[in-house]
Protein backbone atom coordinates (compact mmCIF):
# COMPACT_ATOMS: atom_id res chain seq x y z
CA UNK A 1 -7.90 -17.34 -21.29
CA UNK A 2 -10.69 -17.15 -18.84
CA UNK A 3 -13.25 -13.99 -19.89
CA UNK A 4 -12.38 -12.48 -16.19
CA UNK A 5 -8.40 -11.70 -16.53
CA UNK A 6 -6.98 -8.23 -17.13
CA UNK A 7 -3.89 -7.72 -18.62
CA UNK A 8 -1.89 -4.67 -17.02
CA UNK A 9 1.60 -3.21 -17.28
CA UNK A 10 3.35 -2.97 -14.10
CA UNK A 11 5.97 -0.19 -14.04
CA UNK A 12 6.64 -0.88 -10.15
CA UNK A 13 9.57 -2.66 -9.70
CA UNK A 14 8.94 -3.35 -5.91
CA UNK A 15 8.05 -7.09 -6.19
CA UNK A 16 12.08 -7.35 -7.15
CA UNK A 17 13.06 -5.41 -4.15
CA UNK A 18 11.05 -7.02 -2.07
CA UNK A 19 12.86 -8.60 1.01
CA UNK A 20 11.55 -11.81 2.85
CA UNK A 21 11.25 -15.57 2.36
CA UNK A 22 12.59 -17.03 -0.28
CA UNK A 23 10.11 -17.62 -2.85
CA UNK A 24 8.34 -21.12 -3.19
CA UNK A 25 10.02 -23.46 -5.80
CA UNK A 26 7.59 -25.82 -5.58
CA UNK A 27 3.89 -26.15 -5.78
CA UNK A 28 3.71 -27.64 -2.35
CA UNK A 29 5.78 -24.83 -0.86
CA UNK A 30 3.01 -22.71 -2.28
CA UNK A 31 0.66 -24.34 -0.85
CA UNK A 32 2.07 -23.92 2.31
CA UNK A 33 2.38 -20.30 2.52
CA UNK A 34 -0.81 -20.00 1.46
CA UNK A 35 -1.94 -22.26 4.48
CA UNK A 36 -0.38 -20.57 7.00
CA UNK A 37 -1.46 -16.83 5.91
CA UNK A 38 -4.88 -18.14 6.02
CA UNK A 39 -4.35 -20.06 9.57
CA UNK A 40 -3.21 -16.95 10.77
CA UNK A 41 -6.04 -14.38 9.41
CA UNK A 42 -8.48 -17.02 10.93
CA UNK A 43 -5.91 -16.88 14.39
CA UNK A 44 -6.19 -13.27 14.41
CA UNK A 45 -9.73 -12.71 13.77
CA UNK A 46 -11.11 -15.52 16.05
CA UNK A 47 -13.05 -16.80 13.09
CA UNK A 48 -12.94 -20.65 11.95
CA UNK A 49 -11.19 -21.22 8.74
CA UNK A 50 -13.80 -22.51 5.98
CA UNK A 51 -12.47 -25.64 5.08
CA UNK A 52 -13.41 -25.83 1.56
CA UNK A 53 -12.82 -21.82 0.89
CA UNK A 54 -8.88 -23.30 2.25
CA UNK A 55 -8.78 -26.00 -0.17
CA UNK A 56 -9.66 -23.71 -3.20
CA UNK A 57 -7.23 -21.22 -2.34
CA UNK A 58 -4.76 -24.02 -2.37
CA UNK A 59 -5.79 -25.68 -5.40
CA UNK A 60 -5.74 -22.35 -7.22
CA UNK A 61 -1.58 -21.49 -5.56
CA UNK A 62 -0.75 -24.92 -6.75
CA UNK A 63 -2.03 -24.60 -10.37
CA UNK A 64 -0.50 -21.41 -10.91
CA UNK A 65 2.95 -22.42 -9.37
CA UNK A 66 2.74 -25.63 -11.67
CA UNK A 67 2.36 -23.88 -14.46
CA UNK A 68 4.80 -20.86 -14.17
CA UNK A 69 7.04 -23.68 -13.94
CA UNK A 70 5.86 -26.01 -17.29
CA UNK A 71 5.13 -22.96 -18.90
CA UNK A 72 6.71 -20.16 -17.81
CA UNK A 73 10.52 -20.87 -17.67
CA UNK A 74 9.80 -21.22 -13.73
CA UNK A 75 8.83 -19.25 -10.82
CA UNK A 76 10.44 -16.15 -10.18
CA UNK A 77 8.33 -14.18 -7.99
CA UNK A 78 5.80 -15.46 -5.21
CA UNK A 79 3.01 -13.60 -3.02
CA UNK A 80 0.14 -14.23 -0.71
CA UNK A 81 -2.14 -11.46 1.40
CA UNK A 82 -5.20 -12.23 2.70
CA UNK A 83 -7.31 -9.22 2.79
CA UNK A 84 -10.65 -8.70 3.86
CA UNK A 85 -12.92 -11.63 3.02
CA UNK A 86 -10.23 -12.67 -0.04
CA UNK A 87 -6.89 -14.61 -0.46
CA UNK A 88 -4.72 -13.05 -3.01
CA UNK A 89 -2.28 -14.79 -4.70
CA UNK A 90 0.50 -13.93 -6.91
CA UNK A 91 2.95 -16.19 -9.24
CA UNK A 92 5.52 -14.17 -11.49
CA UNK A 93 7.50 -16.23 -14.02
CA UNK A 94 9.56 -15.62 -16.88
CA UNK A 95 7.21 -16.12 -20.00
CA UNK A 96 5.63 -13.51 -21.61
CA UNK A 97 2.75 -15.79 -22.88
CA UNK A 98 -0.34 -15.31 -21.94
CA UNK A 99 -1.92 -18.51 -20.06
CA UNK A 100 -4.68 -20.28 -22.31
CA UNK A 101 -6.77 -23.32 -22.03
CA UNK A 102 -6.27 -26.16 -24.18
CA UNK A 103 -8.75 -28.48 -25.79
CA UNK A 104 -8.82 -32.01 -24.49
CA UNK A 105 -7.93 -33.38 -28.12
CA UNK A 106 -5.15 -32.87 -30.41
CA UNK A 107 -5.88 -32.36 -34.48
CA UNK A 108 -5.71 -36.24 -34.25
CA UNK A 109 -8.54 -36.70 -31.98
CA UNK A 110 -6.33 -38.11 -29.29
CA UNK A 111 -6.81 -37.53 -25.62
CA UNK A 112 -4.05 -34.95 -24.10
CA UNK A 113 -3.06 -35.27 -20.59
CA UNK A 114 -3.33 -32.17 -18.69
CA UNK A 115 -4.28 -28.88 -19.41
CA UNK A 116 -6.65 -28.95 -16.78
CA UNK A 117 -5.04 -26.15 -14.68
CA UNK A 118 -5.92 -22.63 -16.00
CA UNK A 119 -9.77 -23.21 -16.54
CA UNK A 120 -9.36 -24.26 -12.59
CA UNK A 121 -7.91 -21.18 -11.79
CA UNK A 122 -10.60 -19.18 -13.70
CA UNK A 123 -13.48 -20.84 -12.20
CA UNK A 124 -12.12 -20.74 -8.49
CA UNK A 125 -10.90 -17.02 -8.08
CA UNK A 126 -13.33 -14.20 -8.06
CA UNK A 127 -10.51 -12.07 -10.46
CA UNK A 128 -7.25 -12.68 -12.14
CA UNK A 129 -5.51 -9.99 -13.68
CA UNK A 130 -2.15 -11.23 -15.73
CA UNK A 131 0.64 -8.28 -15.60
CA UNK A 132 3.24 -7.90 -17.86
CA UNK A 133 6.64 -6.97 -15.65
CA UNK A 134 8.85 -4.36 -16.60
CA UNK A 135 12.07 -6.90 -16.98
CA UNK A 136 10.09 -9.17 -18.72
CA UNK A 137 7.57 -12.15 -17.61
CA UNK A 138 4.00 -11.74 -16.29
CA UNK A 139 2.41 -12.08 -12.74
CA UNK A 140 -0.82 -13.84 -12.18
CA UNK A 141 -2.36 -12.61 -9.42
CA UNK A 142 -5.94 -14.35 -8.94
CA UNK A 143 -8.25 -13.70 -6.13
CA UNK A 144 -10.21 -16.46 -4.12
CA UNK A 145 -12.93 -15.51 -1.90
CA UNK A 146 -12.67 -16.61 1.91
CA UNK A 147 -16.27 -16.84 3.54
């Protein structure tokens, strides 16, 4: 894991009751919502949308969908605010496992594919926190700065 996550119990059960879009299966559908919350704070504020602040708030949505769904028996739980100068983004799955960053070789010495995703998301957001969820799972919610 990345030396900036916090691991936290949440004992609010809101995220379940919460009513709204369906949440994103995909990475891509992710990706999306995380597009248009940013078009819109950008809309609303009268502000241009930093193009490369965008594309690492998209890379970071995609890598944690994609892996709540290799890793994490799939995604059960999406969410995106943008607040302030910051995106927020949170993926809930149903693994308990806390995310970690493989090495690049196996005990062989070969070359894995992959693996790549988590030490994105660490070096992209600003914070991550990793909650445990109260009928099992975890949320990743990792925050990427917007200039």
């Amino acid at each position: 894991m990345c030396e900036e996550h916090r691991t936290e119990s949440a004992l609010d059960p809101s995220a379940a009751d919460r009513r709204g879009p369906p949440c994103p299966c995909r990475p891509a559908e992710a990706r999306r919502a995380v597009e248009q919350a940013v078009t819109e704070r950008c809309r609303a504020t009268h502000t241009p949308c930093d193009a490369e602040a965008l594309a690492d708030a998209l890379l970071v949505a995609s890598e944690l969908a994609t892996n709540a769904i290799l890793h994490g028996g799939g995604i059960t739980d999406f969410h995106v605010d943008v607040e302030g100068p910051d995106v927020r983004v949170s993926v809930s799955d149903r693994s308990n496992a806390l995310p970690v960053a493989r090495t690049r070789v196996d005990p062989h010495g070969r070359w894995r594919p992959g693996g790549h995703g988590w030490p994105i998301v660490c070096r992209l957001a600003r914070d991550i926190r990793v909650t445990d969820l109260p009928s099992g799972g975890k949320r990743i919610t990792a925050v990427v700065p917007l200039p």
